[in-house]
C-alpha atoms as a PDB file:
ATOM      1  CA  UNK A   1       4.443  13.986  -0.154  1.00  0.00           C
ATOM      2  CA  UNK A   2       4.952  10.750   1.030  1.00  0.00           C
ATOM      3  CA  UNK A   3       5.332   8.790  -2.345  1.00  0.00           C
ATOM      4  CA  UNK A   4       3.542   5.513  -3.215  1.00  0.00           C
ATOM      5  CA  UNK A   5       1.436   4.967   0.351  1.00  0.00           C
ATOM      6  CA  UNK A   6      -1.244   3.430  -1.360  1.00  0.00           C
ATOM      7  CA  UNK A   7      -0.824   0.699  -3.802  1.00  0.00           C
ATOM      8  CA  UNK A   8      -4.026  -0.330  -5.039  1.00  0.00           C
ATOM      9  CA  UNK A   9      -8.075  -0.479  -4.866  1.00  0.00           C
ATOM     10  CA  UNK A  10      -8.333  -2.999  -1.733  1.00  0.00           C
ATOM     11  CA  UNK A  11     -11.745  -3.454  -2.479  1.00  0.00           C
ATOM     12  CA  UNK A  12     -15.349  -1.962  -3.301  1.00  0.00           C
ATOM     13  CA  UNK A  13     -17.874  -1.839  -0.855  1.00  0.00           C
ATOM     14  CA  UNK A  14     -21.725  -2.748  -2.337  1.00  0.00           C
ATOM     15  CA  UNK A  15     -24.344  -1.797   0.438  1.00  0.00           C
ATOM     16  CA  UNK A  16     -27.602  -4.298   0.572  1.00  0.00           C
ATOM     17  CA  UNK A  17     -30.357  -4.305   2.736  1.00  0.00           C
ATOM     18  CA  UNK A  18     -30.548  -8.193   1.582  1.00  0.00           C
ATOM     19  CA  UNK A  19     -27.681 -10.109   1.849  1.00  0.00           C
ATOM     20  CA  UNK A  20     -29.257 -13.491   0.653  1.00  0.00           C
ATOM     21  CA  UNK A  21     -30.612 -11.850  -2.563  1.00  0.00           C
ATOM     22  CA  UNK A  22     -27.596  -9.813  -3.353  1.00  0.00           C
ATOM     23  CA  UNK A  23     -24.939 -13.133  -2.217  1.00  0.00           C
ATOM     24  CA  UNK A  24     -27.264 -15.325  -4.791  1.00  0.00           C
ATOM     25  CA  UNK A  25     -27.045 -12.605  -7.324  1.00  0.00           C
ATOM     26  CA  UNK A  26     -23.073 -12.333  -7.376  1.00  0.00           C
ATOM     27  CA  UNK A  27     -22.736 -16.278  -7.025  1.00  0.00           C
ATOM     28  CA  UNK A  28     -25.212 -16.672 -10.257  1.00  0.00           C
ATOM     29  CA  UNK A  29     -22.516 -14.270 -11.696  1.00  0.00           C
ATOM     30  CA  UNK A  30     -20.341 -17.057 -11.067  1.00  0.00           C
ATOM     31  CA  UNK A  31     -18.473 -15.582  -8.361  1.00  0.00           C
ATOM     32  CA  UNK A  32     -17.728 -17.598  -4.916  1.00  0.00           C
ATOM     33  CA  UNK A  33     -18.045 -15.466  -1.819  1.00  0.00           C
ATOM     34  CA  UNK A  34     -16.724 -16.426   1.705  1.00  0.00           C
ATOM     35  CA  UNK A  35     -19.187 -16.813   4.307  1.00  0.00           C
ATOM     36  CA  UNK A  36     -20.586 -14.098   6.303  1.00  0.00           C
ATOM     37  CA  UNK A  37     -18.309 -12.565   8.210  1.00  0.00           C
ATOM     38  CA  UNK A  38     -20.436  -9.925  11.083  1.00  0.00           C
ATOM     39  CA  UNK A  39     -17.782  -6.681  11.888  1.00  0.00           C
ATOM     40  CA  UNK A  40     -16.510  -4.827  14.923  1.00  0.00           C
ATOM     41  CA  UNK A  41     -15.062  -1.745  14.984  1.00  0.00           C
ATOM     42  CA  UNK A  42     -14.512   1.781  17.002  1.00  0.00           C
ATOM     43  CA  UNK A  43     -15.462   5.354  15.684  1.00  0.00           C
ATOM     44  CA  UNK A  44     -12.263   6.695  17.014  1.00  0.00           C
ATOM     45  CA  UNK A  45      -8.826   5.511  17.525  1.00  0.00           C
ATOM     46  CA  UNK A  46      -8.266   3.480  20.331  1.00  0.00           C
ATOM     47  CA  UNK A  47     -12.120   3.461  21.417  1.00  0.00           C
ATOM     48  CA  UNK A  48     -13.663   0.042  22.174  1.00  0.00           C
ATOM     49  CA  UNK A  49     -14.901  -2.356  19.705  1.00  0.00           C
ATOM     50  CA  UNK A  50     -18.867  -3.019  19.181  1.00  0.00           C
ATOM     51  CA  UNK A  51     -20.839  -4.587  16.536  1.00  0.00           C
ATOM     52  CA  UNK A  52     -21.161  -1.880  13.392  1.00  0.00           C
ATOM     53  CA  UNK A  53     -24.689  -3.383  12.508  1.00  0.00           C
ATOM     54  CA  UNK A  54     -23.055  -4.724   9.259  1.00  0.00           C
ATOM     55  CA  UNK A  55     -21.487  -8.512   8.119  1.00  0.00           C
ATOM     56  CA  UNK A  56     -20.015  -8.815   4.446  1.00  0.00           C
ATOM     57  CA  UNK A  57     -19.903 -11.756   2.028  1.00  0.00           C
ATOM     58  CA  UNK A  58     -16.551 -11.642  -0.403  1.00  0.00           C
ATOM     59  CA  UNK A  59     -15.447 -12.653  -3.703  1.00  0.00           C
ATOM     60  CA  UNK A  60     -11.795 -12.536  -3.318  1.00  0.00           C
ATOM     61  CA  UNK A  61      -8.933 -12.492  -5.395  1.00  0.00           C
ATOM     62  CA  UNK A  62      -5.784 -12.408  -3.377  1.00  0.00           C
ATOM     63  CA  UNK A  63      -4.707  -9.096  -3.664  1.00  0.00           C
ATOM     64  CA  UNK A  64      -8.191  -7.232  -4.452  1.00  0.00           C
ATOM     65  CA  UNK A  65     -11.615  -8.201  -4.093  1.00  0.00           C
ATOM     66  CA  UNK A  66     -15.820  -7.099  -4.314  1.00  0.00           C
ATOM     67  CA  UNK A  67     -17.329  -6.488  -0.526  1.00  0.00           C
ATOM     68  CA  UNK A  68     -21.158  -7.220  -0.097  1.00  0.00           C
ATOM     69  CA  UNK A  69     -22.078  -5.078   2.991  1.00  0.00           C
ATOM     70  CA  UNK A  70     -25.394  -6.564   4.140  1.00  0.00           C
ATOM     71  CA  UNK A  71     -26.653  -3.941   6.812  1.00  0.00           C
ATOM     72  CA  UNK A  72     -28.858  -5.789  10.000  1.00  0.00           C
ATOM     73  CA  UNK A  73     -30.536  -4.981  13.098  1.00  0.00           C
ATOM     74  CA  UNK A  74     -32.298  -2.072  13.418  1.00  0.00           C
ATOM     75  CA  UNK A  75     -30.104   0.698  12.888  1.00  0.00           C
ATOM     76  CA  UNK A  76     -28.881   1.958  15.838  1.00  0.00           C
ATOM     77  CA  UNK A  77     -25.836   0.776  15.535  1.00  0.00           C
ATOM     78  CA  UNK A  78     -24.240   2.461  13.087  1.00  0.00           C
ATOM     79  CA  UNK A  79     -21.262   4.042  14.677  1.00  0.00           C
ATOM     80  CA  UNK A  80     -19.687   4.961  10.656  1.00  0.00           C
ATOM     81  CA  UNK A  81     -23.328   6.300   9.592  1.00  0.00           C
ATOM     82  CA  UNK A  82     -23.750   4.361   6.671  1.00  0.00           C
ATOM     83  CA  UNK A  83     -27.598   3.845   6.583  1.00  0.00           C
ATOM     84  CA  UNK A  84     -28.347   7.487   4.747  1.00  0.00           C
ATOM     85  CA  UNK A  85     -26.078   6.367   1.814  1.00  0.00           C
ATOM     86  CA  UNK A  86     -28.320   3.095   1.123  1.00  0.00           C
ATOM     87  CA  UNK A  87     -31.754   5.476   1.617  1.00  0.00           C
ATOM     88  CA  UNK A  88     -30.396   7.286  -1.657  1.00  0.00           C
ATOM     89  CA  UNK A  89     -30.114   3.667  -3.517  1.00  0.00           C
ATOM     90  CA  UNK A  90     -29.044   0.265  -2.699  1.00  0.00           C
ATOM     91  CA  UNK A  91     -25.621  -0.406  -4.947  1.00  0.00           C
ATOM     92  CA  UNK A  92     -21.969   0.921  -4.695  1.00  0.00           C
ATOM     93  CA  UNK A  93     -21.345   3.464  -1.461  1.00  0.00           C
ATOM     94  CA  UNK A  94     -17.883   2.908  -0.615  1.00  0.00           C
ATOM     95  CA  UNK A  95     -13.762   2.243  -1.834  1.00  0.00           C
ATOM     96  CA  UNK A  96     -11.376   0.708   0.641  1.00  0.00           C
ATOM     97  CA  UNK A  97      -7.557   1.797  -0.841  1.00  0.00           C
ATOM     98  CA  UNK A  98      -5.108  -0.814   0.520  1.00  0.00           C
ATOM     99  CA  UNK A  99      -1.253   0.602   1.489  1.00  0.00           C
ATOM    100  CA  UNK A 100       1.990  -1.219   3.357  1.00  0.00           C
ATOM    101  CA  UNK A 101       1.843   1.530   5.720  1.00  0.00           C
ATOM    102  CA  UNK A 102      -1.371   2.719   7.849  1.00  0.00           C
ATOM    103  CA  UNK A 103       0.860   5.885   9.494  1.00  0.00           C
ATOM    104  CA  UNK A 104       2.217   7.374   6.392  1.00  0.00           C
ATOM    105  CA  UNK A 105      -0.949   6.611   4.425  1.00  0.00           C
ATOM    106  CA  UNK A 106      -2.996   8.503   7.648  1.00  0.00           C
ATOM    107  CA  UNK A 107      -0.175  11.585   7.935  1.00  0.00           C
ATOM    108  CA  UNK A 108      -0.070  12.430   4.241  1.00  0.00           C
ATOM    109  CA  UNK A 109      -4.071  12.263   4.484  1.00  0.00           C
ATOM    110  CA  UNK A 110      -4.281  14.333   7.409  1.00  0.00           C
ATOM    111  CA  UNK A 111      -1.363  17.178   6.386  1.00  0.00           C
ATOM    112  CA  UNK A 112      -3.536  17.485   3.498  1.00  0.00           C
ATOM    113  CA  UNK A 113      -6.766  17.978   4.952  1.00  0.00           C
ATOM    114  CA  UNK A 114      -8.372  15.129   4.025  1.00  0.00           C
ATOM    115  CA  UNK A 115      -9.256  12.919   6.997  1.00  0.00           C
ATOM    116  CA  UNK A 116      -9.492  13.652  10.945  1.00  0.00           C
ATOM    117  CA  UNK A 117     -10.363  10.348  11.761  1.00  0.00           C
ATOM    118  CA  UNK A 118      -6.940   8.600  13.136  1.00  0.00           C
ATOM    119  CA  UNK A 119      -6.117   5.427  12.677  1.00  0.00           C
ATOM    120  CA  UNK A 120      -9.641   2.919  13.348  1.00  0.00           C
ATOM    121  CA  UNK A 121      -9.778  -0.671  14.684  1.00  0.00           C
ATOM    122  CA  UNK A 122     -11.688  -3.242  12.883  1.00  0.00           C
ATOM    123  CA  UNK A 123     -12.627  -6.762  12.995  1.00  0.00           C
ATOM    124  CA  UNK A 124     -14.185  -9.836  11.926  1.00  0.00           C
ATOM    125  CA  UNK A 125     -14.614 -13.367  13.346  1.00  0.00           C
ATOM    126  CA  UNK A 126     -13.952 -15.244   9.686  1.00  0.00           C
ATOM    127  CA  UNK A 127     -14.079 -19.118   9.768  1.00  0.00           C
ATOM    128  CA  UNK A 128     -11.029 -20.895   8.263  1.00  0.00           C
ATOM    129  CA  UNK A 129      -9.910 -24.769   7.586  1.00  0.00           C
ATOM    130  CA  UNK A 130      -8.334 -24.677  11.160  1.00  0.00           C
ATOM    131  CA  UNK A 131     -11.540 -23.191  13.234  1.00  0.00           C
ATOM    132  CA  UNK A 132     -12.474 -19.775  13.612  1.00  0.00           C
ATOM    133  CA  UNK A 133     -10.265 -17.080  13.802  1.00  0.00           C
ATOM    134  CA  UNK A 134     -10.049 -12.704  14.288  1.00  0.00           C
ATOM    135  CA  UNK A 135      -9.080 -11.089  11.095  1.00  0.00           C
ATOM    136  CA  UNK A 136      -7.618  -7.770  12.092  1.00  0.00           C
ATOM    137  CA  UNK A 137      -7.467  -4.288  10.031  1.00  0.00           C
ATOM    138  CA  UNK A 138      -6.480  -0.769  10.273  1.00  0.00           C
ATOM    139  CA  UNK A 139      -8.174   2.099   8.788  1.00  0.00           C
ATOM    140  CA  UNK A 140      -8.052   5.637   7.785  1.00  0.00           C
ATOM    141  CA  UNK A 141     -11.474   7.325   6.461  1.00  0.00           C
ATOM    142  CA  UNK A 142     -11.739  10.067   4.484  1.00  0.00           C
ATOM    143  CA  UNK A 143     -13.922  13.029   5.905  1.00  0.00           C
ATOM    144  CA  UNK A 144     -16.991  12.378   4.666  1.00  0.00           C
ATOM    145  CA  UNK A 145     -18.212  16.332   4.155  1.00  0.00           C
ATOM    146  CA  UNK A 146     -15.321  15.915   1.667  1.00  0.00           C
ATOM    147  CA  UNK A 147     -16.041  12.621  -0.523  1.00  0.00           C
ATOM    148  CA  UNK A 148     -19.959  13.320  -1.195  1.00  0.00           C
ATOM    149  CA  UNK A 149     -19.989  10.148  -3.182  1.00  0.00           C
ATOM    150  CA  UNK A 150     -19.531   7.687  -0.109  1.00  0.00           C
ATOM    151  CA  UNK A 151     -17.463   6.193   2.410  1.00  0.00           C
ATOM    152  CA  UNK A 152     -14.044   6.066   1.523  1.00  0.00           C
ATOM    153  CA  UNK A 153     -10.857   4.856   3.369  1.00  0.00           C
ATOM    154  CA  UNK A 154      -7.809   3.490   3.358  1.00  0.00           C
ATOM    155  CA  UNK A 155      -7.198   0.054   4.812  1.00  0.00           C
ATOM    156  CA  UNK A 156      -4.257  -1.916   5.807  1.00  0.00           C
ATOM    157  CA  UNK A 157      -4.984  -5.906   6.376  1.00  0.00           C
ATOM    158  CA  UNK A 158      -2.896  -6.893   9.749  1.00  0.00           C
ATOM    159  CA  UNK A 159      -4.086 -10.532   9.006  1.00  0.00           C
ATOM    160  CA  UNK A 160      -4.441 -10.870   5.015  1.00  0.00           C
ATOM    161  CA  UNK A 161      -3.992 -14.835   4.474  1.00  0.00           C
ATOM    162  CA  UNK A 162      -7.056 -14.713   6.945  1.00  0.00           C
ATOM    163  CA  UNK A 163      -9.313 -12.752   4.695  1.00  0.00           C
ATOM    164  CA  UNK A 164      -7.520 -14.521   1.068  1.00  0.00           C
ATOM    165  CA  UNK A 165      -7.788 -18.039   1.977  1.00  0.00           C
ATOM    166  CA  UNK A 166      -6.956 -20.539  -1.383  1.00  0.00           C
ATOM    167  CA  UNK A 167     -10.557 -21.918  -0.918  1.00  0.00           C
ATOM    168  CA  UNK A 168     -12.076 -18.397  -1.798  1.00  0.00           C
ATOM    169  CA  UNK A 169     -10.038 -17.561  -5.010  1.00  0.00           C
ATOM    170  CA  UNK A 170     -11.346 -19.438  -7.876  1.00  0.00           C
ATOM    171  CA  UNK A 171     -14.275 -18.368  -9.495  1.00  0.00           C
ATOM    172  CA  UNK A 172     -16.564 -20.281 -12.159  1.00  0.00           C
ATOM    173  CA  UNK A 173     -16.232 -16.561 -14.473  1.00  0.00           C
ATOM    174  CA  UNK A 174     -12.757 -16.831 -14.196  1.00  0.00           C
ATOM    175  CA  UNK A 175     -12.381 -13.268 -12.097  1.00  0.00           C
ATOM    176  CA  UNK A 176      -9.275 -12.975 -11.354  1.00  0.00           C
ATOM    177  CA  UNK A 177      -9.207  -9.200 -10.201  1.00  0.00           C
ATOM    178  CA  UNK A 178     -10.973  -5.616  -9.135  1.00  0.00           C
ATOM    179  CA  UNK A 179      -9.357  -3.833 -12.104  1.00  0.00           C
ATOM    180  CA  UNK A 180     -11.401  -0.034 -11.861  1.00  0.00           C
ATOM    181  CA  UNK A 181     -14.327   1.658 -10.085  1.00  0.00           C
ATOM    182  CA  UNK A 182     -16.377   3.945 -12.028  1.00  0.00           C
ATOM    183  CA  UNK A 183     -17.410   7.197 -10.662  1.00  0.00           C
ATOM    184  CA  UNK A 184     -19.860   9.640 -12.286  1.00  0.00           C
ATOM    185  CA  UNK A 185     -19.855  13.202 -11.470  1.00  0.00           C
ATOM    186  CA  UNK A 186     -22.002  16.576 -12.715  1.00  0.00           C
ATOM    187  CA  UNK A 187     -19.827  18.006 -15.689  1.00  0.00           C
ATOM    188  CA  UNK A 188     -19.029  21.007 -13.836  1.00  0.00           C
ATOM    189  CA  UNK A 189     -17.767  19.222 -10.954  1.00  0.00           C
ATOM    190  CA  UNK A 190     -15.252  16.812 -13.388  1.00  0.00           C
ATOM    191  CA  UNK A 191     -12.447  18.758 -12.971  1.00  0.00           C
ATOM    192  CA  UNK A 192     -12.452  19.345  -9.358  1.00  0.00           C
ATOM    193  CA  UNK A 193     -13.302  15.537  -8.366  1.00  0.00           C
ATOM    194  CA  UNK A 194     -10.281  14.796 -10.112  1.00  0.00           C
ATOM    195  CA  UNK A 195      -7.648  16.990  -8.425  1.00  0.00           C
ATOM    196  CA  UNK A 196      -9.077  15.751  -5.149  1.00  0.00           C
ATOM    197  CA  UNK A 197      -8.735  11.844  -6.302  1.00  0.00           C
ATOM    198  CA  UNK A 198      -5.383  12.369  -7.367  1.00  0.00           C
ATOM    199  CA  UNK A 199      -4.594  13.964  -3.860  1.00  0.00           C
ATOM    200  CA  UNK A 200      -6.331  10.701  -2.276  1.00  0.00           C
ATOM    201  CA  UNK A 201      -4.172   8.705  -4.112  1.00  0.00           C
ATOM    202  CA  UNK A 202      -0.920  10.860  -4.840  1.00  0.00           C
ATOM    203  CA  UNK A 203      -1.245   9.891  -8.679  1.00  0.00           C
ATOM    204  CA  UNK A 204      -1.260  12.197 -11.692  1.00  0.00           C
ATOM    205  CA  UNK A 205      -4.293  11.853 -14.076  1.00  0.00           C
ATOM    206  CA  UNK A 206      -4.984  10.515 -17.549  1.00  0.00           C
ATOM    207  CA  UNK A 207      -7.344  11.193 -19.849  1.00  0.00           C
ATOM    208  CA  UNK A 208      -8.567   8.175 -22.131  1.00  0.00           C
ATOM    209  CA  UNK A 209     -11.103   9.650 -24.185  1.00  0.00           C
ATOM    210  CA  UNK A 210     -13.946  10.639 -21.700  1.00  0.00           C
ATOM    211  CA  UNK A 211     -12.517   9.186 -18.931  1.00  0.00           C
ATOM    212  CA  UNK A 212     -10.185  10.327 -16.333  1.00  0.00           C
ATOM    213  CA  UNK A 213      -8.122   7.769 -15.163  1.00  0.00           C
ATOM    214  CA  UNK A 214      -6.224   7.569 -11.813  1.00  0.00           C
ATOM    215  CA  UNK A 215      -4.083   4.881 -11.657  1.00  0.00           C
ATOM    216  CA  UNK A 216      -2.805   2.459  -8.602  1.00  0.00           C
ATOM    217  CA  UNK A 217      -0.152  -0.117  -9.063  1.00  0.00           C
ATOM    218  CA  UNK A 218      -3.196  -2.159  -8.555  1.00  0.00           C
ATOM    219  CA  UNK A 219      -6.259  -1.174 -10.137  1.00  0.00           C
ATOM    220  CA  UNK A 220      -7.824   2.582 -11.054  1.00  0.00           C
ATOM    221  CA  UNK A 221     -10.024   5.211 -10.493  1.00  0.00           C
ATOM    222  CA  UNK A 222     -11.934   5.978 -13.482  1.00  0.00           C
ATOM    223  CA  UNK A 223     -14.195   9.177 -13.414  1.00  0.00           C
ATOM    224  CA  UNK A 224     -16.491  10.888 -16.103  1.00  0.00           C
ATOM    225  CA  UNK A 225     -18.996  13.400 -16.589  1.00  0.00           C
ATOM    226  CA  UNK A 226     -22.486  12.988 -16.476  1.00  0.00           C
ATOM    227  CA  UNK A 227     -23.156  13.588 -19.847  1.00  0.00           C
ATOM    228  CA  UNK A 228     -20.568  11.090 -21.072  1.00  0.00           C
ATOM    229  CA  UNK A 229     -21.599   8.154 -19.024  1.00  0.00           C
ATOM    230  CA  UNK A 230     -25.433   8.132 -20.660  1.00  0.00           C
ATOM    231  CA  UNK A 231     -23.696   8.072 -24.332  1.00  0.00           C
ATOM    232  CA  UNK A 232     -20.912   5.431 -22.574  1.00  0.00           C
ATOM    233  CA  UNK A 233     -23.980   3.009 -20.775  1.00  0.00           C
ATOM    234  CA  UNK A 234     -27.413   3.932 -22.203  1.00  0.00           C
ATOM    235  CA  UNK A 235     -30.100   3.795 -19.719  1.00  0.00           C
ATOM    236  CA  UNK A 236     -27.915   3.223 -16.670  1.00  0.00           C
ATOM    237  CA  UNK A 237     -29.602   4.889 -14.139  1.00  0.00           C
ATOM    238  CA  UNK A 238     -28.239   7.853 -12.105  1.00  0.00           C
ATOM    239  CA  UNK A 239     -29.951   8.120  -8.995  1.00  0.00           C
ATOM    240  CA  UNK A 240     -27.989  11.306  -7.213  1.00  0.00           C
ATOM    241  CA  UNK A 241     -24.802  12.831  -7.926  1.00  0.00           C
ATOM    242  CA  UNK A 242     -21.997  12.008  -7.573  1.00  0.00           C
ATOM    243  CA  UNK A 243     -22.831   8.164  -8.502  1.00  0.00           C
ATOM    244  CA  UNK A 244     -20.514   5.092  -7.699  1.00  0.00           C
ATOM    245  CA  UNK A 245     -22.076   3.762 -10.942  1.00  0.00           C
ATOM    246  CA  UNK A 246     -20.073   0.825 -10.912  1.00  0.00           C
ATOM    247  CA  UNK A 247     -16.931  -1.708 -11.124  1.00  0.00           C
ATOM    248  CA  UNK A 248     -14.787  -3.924 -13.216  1.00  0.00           C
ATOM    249  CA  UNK A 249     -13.327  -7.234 -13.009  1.00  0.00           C
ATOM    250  CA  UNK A 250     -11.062  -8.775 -15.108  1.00  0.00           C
ATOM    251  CA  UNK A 251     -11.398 -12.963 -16.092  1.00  0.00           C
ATOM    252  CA  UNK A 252      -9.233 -15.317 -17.371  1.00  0.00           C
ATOM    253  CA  UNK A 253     -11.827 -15.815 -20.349  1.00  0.00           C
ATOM    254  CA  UNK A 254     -13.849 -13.227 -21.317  1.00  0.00           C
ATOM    255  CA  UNK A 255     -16.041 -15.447 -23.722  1.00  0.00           C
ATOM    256  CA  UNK A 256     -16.665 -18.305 -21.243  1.00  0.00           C
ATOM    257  CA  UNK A 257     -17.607 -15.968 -18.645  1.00  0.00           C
ATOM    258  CA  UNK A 258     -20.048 -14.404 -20.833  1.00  0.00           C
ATOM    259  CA  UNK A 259     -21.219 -17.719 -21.573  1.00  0.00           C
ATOM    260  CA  UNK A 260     -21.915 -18.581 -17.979  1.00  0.00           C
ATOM    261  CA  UNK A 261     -23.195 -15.177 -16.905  1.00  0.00           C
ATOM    262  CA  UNK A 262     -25.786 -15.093 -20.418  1.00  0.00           C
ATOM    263  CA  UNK A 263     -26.380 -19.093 -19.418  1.00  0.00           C
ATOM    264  CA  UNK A 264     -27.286 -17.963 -15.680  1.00  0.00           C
ATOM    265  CA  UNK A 265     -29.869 -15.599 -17.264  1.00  0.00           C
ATOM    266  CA  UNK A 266     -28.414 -12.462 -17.539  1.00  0.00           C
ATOM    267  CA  UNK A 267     -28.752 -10.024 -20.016  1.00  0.00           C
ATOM    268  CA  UNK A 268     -25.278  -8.696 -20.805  1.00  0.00           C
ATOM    269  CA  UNK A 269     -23.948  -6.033 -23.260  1.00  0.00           C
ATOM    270  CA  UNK A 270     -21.059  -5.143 -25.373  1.00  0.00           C
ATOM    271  CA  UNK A 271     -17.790  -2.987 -24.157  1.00  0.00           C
ATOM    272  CA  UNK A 272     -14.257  -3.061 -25.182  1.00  0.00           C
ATOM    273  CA  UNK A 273     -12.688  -6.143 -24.805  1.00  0.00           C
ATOM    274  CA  UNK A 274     -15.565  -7.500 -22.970  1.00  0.00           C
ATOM    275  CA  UNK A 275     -19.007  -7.003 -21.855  1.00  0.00           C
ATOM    276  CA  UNK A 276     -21.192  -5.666 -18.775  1.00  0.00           C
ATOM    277  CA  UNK A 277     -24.100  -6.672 -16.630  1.00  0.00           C
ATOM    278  CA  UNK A 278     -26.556  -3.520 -15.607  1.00  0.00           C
ATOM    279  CA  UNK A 279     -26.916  -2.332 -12.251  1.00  0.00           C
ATOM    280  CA  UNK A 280     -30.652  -3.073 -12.466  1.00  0.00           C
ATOM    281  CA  UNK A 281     -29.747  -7.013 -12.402  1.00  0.00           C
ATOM    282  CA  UNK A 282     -26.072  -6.690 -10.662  1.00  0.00           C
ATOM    283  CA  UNK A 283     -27.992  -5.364  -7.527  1.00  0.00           C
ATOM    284  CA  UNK A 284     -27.398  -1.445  -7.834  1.00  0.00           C
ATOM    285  CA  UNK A 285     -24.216  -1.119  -9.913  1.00  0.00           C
ATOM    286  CA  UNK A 286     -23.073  -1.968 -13.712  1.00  0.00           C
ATOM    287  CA  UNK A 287     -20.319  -5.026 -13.274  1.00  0.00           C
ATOM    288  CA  UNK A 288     -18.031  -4.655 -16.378  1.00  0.00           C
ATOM    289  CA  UNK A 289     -15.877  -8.164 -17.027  1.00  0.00           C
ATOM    290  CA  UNK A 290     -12.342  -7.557 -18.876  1.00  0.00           C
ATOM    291  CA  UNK A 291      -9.740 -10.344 -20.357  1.00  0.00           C
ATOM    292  CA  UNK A 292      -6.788  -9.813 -18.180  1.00  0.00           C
END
């Protein structure tokens, strides 16, 4: 295999039907998100660029950062079928993994039978200090028959100071990063979701107690059985299987950020070295908050 292709979790992808809802939600959360930002993309490798009925708002962190997909129009268009994920629930549908290199991330992929797509086009008109201007990405998407979970790809960012602009990266929480995605799977499908996440990612696994970890240079996969996530997050719902159940930051502060978040009237509750926010109030998926 081609070693080290993919360096990190570029981002999560949250799916909303209501983009001024969700945006208020995260910014009560004390995140700041760029404006919306309305994409363009092709379904196949060279093809021509149309509006993907989708825009996203960001909270962005340099390196890493939280997507807010609002979905608009009517639905037909929809060229990357996204609209049956948010029937099942409105939350967490999708991982972007970021790499240096689009080919070698796309030929590993493909020698190991895990995408047909090619290499995709995207695009986004994104406003900046100096006007307007075309941020420009590359993609390679899983087959989705394969990841059952959602849409996942692998992106590389042909324009990134375009998309992490200094105006965008501090936060009143402090959030300084995506740090994990948390994925929850039947228990007889654990072991199997595993060895195909570590053959996304060309990692080996660890286990940390009922997690299994797969870890980026940047971030982590974390996935766990069913019956370990309702002792983990009591009454978290789990509306299908498998379940993007939800994500972690890391702040600068983890007690001032639970200030503000508790002060902004949510209702937060204890982890490890930090707390979490349900996916009931977090708009369809638990957001975890680390010191790191």
């Amino acid at each position: 295999m081609i070693a080290s292709d993919i360096d990190r979790i570029d981002h999560s992808v949250l799916y909303t039907t209501d983009m001024d809802a969700t945006a208020a939600t995260y910014e009560a959360l004390g995140f700041t998100l760029s404006p919306l930002s309305m994409h363009l993309g092709s379904d196949r490798p060279g093809g021509e660029r149309r509006p993907m009925g989708a825009g996203n708002r960001c909270a962005l962190f340099g390196r890493t950062y939280l997507e807010l997909l609002g979905l608009f129009g009517d639905g037909s268009a929809d060229p990357w079928n996204v609209r049956p994920l948010i029937e099942q629930y409105e939350g967490l549908h999708g991982y972007s993994f970021g790499c240096a290199g689009i080919e070698a991330a796309e030929q590993r992929l493909r020698a190991a039978g895990l995408s047909s797509s090619g290499v995709l086009p995207l695009q986004r008109d994104v406003p900046t200090p100096g006007g307007v201007a075309t941020a420009r990405f590359q993609a390679v998407h899983l087959d989705r028959a394969l990841t059952p979970e959602g849409l996942i790809h692998v992106a590389h960012h042909l324009t990134p100071e375009l998309i992490h602009q200094p105006r965008h990266l501090e936060h009143a929480n402090g959030a300084t990063g995506l740090h994990s995605v948390l994925l929850v799977v039947d228990d007889a499908d654990l072991e199997d979701t595993v060895a195909r996440y570590a053959l996304i990612l060309d990692t080996e696994p660890a286990a940390e107690g009922p997690l299994r970890v797969l870890p980026l240079p940047l971030g982590r996969v974390e996935i766990v059985a069913v019956s370990a996530f309702r002792a983990m997050l009591p009454g978290e719902p789990v509306p299908v299987l498998p379940y993007m159940a939800g994500q972690t930051v890391t702040v600068r502060d983890v007690r001032a950020a639970r200030e503000l978040v508790e002060g902004n009237g949510f209702s937060t509750g204890d982890l490890p070295g930090g707390f979490h926010v349900g996916a009931a109030q977090a708009r369809g998926a638990a957001l975890a908050f680390l010191e790191g």
